[in-house]
PDB file of N, CA and C in Angstrom:
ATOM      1  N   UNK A   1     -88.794 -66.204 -28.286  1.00  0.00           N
ATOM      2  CA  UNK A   1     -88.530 -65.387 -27.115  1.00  0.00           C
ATOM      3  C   UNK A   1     -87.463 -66.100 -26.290  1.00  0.00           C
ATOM      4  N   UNK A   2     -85.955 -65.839 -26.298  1.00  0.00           N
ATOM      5  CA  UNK A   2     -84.908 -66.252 -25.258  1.00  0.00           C
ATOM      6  C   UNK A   2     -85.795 -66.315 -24.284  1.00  0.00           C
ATOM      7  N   UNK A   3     -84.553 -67.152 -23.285  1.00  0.00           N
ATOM      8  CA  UNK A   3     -84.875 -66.750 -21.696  1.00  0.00           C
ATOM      9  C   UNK A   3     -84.801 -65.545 -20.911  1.00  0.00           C
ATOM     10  N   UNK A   4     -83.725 -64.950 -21.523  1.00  0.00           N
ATOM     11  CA  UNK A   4     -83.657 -63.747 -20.814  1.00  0.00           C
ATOM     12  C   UNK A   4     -84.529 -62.287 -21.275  1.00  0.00           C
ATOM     13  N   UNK A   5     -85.840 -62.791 -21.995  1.00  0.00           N
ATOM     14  CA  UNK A   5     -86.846 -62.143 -21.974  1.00  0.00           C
ATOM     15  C   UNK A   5     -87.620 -61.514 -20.477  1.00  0.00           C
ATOM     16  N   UNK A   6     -87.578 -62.839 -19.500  1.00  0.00           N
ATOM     17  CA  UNK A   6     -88.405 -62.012 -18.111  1.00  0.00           C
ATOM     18  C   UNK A   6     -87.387 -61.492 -17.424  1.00  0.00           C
ATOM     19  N   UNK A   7     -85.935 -61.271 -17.523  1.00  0.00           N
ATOM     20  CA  UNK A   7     -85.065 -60.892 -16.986  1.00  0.00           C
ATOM     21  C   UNK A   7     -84.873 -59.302 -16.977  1.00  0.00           C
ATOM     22  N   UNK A   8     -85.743 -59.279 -18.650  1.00  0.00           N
ATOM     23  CA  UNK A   8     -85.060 -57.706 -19.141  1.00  0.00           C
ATOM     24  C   UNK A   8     -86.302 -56.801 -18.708  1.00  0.00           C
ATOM     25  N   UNK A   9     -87.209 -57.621 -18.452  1.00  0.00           N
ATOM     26  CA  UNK A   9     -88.880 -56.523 -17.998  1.00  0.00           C
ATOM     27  C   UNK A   9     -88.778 -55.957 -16.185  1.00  0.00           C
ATOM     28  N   UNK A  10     -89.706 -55.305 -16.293  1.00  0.00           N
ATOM     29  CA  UNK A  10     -90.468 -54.625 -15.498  1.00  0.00           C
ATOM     30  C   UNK A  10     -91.739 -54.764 -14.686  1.00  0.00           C
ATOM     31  N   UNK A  11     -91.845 -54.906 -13.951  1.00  0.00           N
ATOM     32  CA  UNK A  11     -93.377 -54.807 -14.187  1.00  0.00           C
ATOM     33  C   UNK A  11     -94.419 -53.196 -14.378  1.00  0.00           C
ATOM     34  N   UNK A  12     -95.292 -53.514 -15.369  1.00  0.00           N
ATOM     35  CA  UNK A  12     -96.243 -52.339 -15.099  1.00  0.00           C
ATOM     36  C   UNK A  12     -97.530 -52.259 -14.538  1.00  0.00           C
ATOM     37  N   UNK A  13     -98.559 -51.124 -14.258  1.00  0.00           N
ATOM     38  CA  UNK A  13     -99.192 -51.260 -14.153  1.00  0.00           C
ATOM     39  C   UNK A  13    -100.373 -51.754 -15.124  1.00  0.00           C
ATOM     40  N   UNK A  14    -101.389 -52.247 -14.373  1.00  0.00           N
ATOM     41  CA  UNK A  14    -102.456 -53.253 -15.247  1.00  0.00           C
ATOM     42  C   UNK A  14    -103.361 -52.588 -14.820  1.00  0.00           C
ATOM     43  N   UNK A  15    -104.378 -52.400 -16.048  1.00  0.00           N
ATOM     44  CA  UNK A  15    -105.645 -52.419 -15.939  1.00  0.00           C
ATOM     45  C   UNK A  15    -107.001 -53.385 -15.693  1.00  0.00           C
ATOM     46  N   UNK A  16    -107.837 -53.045 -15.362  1.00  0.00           N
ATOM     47  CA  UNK A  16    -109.061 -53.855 -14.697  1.00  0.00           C
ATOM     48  C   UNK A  16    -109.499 -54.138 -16.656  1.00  0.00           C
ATOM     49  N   UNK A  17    -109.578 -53.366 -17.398  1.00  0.00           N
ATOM     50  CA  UNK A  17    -109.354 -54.236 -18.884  1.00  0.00           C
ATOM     51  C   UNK A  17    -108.683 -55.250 -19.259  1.00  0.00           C
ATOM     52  N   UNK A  18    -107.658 -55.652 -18.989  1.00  0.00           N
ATOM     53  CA  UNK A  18    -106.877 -56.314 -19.361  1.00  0.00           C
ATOM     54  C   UNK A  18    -106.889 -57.720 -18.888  1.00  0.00           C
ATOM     55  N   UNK A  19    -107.105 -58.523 -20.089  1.00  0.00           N
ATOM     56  CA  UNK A  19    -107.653 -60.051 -20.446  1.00  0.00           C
ATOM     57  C   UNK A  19    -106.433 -60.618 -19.563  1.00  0.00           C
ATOM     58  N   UNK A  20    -106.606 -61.641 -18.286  1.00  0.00           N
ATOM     59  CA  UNK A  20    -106.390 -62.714 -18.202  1.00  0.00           C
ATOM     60  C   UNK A  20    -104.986 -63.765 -19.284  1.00  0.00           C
ATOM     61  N   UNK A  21    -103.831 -64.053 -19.036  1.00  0.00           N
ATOM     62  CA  UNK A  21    -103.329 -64.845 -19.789  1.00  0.00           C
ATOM     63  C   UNK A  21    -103.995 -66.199 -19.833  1.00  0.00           C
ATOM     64  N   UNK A  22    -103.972 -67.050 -20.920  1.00  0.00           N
ATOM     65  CA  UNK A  22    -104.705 -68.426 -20.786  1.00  0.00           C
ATOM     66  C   UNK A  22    -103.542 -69.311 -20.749  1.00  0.00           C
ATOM     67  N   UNK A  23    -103.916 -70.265 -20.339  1.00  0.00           N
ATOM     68  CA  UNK A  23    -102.799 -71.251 -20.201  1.00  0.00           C
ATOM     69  C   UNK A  23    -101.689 -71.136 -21.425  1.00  0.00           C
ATOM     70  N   UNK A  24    -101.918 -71.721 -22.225  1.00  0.00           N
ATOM     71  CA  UNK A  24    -100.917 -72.114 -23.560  1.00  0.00           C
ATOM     72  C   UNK A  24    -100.763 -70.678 -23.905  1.00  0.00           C
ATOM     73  N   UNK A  25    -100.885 -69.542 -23.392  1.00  0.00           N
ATOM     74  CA  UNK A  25    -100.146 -68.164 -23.463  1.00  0.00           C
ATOM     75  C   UNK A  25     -98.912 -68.103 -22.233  1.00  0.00           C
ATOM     76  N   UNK A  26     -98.927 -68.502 -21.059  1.00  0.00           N
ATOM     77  CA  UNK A  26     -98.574 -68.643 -19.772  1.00  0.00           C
ATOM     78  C   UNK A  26     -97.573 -69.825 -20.446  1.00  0.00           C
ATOM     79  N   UNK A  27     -97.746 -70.540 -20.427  1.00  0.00           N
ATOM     80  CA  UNK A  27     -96.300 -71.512 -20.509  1.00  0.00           C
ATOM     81  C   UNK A  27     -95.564 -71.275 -20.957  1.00  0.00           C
ATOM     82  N   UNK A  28     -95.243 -70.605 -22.158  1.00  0.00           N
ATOM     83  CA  UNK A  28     -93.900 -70.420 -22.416  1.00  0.00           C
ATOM     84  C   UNK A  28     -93.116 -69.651 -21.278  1.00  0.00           C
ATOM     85  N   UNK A  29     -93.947 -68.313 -20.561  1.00  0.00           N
ATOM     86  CA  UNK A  29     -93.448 -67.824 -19.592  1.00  0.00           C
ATOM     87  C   UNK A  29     -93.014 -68.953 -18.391  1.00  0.00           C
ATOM     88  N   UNK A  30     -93.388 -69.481 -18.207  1.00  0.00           N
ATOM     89  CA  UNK A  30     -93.570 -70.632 -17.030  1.00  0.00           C
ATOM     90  C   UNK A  30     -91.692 -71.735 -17.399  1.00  0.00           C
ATOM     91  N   UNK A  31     -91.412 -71.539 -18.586  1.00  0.00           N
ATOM     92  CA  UNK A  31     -90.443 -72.580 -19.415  1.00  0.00           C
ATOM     93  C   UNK A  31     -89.232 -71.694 -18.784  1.00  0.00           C
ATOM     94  N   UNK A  32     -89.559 -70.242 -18.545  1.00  0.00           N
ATOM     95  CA  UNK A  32     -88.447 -69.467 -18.188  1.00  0.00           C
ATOM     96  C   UNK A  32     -88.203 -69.655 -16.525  1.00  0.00           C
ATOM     97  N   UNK A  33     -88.688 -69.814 -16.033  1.00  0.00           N
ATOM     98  CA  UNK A  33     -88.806 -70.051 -14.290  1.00  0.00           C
ATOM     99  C   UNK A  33     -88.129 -71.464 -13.868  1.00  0.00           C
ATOM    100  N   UNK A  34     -87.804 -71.452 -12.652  1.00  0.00           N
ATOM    101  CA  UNK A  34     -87.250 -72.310 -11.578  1.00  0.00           C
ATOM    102  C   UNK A  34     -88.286 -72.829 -10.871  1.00  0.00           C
ATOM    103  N   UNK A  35     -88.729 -73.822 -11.017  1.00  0.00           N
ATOM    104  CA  UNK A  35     -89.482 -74.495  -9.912  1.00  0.00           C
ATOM    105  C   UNK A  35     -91.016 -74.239  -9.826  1.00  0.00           C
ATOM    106  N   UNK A  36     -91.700 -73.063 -10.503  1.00  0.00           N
ATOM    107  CA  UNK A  36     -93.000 -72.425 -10.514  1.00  0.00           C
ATOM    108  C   UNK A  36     -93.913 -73.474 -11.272  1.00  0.00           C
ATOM    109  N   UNK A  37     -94.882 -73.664 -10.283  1.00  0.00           N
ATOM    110  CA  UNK A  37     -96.064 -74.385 -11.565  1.00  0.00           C
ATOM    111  C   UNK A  37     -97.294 -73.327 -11.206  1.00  0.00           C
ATOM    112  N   UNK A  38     -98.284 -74.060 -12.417  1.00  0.00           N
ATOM    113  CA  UNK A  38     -99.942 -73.081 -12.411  1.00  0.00           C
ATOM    114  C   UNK A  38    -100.482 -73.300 -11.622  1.00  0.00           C
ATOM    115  N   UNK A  39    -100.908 -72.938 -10.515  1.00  0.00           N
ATOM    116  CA  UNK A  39    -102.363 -73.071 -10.090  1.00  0.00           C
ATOM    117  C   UNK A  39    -103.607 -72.806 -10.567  1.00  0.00           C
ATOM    118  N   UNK A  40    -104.011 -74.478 -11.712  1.00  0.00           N
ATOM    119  CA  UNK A  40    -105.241 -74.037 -12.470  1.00  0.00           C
ATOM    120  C   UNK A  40    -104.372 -72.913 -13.836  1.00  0.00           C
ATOM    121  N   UNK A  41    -105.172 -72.057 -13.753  1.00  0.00           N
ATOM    122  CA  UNK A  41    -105.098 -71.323 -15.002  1.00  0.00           C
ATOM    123  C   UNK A  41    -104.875 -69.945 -14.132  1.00  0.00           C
ATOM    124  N   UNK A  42    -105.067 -69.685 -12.929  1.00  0.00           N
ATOM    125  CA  UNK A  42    -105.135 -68.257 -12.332  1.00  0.00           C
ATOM    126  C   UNK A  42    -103.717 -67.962 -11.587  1.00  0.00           C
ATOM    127  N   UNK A  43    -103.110 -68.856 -10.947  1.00  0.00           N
ATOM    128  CA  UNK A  43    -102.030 -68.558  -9.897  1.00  0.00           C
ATOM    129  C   UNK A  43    -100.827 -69.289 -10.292  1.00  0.00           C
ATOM    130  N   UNK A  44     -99.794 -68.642 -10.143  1.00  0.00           N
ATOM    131  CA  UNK A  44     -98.806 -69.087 -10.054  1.00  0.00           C
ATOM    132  C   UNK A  44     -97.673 -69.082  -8.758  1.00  0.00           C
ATOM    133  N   UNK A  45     -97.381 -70.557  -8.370  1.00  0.00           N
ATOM    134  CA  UNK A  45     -96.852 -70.547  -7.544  1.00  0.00           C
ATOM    135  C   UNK A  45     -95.593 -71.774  -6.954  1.00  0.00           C
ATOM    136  N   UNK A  46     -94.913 -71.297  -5.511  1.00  0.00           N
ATOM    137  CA  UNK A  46     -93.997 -71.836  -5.839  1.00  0.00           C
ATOM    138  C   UNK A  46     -93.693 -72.255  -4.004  1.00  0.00           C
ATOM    139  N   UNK A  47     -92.999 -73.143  -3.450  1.00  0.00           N
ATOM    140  CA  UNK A  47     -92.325 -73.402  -2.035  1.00  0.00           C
ATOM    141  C   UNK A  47     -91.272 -73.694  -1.783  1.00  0.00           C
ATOM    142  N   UNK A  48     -90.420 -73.168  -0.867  1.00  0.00           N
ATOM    143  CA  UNK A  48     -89.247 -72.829  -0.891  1.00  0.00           C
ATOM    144  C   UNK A  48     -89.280 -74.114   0.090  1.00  0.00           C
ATOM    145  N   UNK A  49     -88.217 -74.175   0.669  1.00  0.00           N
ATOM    146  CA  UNK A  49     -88.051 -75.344   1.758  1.00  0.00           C
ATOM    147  C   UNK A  49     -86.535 -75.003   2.361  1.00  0.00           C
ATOM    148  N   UNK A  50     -86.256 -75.024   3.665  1.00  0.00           N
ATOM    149  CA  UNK A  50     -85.146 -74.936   4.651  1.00  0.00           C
ATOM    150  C   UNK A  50     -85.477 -75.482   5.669  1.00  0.00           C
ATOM    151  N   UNK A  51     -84.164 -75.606   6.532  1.00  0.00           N
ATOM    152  CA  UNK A  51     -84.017 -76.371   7.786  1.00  0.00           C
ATOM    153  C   UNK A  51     -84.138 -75.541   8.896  1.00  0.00           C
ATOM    154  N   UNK A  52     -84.361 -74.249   8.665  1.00  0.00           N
ATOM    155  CA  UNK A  52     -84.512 -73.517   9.790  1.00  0.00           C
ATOM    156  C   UNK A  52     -85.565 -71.994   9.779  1.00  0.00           C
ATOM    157  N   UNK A  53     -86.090 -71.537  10.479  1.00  0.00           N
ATOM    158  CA  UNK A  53     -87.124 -70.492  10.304  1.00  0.00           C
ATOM    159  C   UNK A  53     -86.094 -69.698   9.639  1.00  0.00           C
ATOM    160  N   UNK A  54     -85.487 -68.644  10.052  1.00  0.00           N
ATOM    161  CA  UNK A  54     -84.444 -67.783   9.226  1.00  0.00           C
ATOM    162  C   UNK A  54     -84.358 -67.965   8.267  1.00  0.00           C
ATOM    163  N   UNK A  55     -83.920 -68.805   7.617  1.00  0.00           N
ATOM    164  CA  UNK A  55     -83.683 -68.432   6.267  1.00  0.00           C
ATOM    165  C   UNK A  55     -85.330 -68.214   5.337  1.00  0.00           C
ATOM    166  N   UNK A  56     -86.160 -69.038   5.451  1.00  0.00           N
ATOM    167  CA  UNK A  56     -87.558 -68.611   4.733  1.00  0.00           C
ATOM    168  C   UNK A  56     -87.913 -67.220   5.145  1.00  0.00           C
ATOM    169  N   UNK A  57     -87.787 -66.599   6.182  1.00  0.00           N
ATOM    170  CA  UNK A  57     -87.878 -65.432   6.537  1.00  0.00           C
ATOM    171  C   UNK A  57     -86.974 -63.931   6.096  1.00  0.00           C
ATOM    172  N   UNK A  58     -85.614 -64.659   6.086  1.00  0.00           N
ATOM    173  CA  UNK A  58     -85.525 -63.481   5.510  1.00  0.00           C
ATOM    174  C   UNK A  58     -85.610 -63.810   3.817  1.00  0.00           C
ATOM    175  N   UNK A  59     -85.594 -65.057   2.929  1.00  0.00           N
ATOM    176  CA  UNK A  59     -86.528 -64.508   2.206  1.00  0.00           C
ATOM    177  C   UNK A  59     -88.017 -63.767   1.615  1.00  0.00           C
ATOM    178  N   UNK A  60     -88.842 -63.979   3.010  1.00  0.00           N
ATOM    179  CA  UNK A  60     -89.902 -63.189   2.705  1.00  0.00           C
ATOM    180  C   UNK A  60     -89.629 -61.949   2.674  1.00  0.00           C
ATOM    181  N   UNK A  61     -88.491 -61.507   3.202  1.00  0.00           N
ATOM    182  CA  UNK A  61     -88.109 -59.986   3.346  1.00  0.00           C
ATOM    183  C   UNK A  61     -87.437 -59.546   1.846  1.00  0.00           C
ATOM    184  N   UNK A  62     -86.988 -60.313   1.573  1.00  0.00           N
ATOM    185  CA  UNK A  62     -85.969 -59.862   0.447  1.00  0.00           C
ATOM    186  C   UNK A  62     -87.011 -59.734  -0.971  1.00  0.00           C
ATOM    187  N   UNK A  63     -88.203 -60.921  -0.796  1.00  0.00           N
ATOM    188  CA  UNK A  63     -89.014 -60.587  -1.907  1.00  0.00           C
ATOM    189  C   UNK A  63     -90.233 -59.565  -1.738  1.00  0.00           C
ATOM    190  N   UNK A  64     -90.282 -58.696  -0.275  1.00  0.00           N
ATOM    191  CA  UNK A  64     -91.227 -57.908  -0.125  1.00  0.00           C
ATOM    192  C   UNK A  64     -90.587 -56.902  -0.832  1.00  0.00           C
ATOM    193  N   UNK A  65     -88.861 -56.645  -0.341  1.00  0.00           N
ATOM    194  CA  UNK A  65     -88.369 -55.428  -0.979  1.00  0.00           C
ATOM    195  C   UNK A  65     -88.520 -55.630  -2.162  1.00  0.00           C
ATOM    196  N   UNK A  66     -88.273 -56.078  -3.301  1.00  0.00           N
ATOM    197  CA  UNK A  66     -88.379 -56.457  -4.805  1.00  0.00           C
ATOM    198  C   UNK A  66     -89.823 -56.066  -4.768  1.00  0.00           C
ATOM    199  N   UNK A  67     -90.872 -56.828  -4.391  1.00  0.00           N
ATOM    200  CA  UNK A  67     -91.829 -56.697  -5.227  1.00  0.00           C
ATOM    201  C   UNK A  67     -92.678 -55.161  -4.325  1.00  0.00           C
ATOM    202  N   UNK A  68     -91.976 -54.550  -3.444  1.00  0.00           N
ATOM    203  CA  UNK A  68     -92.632 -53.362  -3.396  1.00  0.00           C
ATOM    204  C   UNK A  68     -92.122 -51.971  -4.619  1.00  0.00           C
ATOM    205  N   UNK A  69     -90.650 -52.383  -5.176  1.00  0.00           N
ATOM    206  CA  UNK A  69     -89.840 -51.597  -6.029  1.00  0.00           C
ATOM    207  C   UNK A  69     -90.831 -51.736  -7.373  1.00  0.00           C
ATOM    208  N   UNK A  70     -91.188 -53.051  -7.428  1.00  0.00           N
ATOM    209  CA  UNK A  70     -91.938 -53.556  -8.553  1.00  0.00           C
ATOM    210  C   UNK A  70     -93.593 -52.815  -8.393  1.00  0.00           C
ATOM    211  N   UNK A  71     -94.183 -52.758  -7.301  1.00  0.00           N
ATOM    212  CA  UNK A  71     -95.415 -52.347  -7.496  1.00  0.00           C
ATOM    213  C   UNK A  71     -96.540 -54.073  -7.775  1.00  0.00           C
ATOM    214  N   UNK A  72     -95.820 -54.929  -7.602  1.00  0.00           N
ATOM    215  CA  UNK A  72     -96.444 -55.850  -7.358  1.00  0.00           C
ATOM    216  C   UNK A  72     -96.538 -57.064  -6.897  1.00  0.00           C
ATOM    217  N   UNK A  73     -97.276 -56.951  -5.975  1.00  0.00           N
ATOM    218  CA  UNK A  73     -96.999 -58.022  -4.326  1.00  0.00           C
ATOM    219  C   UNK A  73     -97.643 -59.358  -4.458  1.00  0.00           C
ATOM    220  N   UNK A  74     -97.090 -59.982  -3.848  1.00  0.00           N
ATOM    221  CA  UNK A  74     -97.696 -61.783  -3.816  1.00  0.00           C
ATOM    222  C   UNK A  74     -98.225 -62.290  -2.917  1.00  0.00           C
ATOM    223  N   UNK A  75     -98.532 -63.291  -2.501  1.00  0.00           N
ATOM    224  CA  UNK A  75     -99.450 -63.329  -1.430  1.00  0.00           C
ATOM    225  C   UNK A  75     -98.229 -64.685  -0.924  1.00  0.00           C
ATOM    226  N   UNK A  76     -97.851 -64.705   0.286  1.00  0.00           N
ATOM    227  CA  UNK A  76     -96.882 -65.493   1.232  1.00  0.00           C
ATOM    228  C   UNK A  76     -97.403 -65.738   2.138  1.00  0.00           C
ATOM    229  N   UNK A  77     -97.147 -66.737   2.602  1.00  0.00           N
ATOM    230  CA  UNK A  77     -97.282 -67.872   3.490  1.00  0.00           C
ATOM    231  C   UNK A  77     -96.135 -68.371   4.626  1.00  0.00           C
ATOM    232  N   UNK A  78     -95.448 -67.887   5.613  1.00  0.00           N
ATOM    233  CA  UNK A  78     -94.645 -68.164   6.308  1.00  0.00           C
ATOM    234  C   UNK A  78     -94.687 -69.474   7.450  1.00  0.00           C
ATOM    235  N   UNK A  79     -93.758 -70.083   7.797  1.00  0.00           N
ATOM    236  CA  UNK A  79     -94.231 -71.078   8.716  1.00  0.00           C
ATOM    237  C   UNK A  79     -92.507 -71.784   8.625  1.00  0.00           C
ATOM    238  N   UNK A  80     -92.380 -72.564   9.846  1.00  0.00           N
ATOM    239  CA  UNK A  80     -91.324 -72.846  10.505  1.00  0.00           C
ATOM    240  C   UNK A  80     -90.181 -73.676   8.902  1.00  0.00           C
ATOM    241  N   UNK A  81     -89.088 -73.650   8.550  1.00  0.00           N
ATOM    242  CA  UNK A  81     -88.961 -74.254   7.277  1.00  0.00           C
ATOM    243  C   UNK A  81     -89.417 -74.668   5.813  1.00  0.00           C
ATOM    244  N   UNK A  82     -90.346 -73.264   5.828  1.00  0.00           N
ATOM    245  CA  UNK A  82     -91.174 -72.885   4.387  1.00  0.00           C
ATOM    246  C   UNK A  82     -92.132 -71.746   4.087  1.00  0.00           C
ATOM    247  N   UNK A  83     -91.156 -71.352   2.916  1.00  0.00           N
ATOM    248  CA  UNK A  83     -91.806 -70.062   2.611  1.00  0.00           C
ATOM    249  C   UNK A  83     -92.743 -70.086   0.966  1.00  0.00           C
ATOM    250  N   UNK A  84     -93.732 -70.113   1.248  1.00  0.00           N
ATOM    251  CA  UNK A  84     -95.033 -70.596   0.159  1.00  0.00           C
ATOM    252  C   UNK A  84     -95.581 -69.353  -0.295  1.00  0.00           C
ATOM    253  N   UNK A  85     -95.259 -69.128  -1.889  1.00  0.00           N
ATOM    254  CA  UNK A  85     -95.136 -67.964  -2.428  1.00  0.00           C
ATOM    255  C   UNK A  85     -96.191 -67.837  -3.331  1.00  0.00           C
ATOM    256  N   UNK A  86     -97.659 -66.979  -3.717  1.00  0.00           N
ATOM    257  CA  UNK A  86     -98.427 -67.124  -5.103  1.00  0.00           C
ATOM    258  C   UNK A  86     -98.545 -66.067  -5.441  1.00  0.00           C
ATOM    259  N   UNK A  87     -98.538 -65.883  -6.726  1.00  0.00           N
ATOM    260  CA  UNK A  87     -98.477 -64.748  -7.437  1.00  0.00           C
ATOM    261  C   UNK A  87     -99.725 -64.705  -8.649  1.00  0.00           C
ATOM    262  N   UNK A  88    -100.109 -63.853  -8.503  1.00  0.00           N
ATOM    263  CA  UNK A  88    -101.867 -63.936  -9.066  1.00  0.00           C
ATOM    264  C   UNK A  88    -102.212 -62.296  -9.667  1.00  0.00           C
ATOM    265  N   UNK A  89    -102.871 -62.144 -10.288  1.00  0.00           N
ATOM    266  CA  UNK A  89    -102.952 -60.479 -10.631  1.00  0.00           C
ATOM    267  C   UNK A  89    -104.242 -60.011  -9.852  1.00  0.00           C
ATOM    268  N   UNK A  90    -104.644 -59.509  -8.904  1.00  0.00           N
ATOM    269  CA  UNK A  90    -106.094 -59.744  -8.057  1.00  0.00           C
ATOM    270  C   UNK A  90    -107.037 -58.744  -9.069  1.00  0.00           C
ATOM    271  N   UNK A  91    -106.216 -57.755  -9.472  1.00  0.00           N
ATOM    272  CA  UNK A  91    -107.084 -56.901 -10.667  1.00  0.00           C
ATOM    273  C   UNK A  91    -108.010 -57.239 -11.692  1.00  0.00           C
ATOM    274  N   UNK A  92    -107.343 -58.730 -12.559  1.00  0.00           N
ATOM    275  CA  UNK A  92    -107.909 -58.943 -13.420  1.00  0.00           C
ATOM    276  C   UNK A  92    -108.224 -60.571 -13.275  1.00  0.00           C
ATOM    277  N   UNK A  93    -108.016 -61.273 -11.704  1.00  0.00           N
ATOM    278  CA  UNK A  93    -108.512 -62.282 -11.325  1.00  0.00           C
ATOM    279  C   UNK A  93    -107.558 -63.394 -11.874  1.00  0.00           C
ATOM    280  N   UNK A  94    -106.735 -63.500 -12.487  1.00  0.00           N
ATOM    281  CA  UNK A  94    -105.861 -64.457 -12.831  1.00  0.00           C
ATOM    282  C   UNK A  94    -104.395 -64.249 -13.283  1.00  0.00           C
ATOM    283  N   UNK A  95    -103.982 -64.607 -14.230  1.00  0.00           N
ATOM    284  CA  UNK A  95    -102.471 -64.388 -14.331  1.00  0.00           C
ATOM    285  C   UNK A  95    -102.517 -63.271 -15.545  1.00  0.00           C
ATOM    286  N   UNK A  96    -101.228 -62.759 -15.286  1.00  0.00           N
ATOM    287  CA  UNK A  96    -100.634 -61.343 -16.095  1.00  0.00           C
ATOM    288  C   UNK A  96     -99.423 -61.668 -16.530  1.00  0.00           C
ATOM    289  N   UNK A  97     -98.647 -60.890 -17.232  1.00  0.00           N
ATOM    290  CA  UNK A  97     -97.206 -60.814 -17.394  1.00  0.00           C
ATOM    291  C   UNK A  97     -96.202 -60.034 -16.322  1.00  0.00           C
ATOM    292  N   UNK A  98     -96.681 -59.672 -15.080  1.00  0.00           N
ATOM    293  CA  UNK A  98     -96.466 -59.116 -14.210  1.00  0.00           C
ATOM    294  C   UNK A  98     -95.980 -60.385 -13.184  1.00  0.00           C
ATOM    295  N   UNK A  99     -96.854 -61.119 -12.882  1.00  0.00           N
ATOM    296  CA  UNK A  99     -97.035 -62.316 -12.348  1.00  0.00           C
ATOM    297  C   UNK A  99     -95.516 -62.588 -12.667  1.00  0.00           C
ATOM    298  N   UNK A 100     -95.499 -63.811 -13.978  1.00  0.00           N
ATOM    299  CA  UNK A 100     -94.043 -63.824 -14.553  1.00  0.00           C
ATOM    300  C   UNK A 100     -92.767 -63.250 -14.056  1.00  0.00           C
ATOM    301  N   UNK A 101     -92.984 -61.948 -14.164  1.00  0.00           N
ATOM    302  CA  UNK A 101     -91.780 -60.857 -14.300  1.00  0.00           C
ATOM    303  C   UNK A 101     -91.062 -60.895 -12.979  1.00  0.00           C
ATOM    304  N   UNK A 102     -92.069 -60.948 -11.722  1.00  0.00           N
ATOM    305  CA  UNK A 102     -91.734 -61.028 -10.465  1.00  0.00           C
ATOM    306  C   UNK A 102     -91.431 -62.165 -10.092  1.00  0.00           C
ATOM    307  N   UNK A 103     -91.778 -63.430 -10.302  1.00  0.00           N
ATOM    308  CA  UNK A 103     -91.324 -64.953 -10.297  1.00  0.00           C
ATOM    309  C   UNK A 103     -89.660 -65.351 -10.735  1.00  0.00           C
ATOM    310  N   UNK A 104     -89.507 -64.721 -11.845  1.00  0.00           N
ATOM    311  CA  UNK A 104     -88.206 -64.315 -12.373  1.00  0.00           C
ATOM    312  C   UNK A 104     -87.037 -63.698 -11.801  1.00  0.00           C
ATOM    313  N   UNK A 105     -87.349 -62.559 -10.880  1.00  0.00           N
ATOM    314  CA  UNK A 105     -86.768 -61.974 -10.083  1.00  0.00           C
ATOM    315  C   UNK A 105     -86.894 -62.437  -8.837  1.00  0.00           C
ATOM    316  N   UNK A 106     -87.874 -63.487  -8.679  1.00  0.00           N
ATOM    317  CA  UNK A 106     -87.393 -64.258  -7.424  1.00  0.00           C
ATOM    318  C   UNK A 106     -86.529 -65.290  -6.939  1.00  0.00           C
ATOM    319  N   UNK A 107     -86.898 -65.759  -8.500  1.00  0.00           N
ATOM    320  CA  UNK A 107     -85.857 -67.027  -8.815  1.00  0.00           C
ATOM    321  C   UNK A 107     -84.107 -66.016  -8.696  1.00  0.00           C
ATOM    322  N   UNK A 108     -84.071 -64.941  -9.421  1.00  0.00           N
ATOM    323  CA  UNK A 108     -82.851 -64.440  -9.354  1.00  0.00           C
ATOM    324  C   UNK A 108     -82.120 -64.039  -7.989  1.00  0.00           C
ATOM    325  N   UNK A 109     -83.211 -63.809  -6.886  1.00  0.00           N
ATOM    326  CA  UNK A 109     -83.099 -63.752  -5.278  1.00  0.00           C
ATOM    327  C   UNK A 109     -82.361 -64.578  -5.080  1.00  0.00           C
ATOM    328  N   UNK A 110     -83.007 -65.859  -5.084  1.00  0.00           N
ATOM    329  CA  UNK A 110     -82.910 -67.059  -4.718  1.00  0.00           C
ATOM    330  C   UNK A 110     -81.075 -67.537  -5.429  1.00  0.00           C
ATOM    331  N   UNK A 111     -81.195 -67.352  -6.623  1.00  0.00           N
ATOM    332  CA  UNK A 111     -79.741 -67.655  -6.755  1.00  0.00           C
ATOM    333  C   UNK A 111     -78.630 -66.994  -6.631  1.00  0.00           C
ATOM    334  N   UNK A 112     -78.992 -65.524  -5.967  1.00  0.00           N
ATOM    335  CA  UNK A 112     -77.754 -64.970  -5.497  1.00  0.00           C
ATOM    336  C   UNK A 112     -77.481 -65.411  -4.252  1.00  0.00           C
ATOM    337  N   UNK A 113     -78.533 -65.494  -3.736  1.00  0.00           N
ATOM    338  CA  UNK A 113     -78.289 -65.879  -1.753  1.00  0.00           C
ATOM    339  C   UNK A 113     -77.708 -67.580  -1.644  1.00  0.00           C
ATOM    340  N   UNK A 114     -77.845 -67.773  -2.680  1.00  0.00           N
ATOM    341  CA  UNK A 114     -77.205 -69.604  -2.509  1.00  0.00           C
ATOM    342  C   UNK A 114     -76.441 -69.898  -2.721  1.00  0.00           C
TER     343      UNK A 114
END
């Protein structure tokens, strides 16, 4: 699987069926990302860092728009020079390929605005 595998997805919707990724399924996805580690086996997540409120802020804005287009939202953390990002599937209690997909496209945020 290239890298530009989470580049070319989507996210979809998930079902309350649908198994949990396990770790050593999750890493290769994880090999494609900027900066993201596991939390445990369920969350994935990541912290931005700046010198000034503004800029973490309007990235929280820029990844609300994305992940409302996407249909799937992360849970953020705002505060004066850091914006603390986790991405978790709450449906099926741990990580998805959804998770991924949106991490990917954040990282891609992140390197247009820089």
């Amino acid at each position: 699987m290239g890298k530009e595998f989470l580049e070319s997805k989507k996210c979809t919707a998930c079902s309350s069926n649908d198994k949990p990724l396990h770790r050593n399924e999750a890493e290769p996805f994880l090999a494609q990302l900027d900066g993201w580690v596991l939390e445990g086996a369920n969350a994935l997540e990541k912290t931005f860092h700046f010198k000034d409120f503004a800029k973490p802020l309007q990235l929280l804005n820029a990844i609300a728009f994305v992940a409302e287009m996407q249909g799937h939202h992360p849970d953020m953390e705002l505060s004066w020079g850091r914006l603390f990002v986790r991405l978790y599937t709450h449906k099926i209690k741990g990580l998805h390929l959804n998770d991924f997909i949106l991490a990917k496209k954040i990282d891609e945020i992140c390197r247009i605005a820089t």
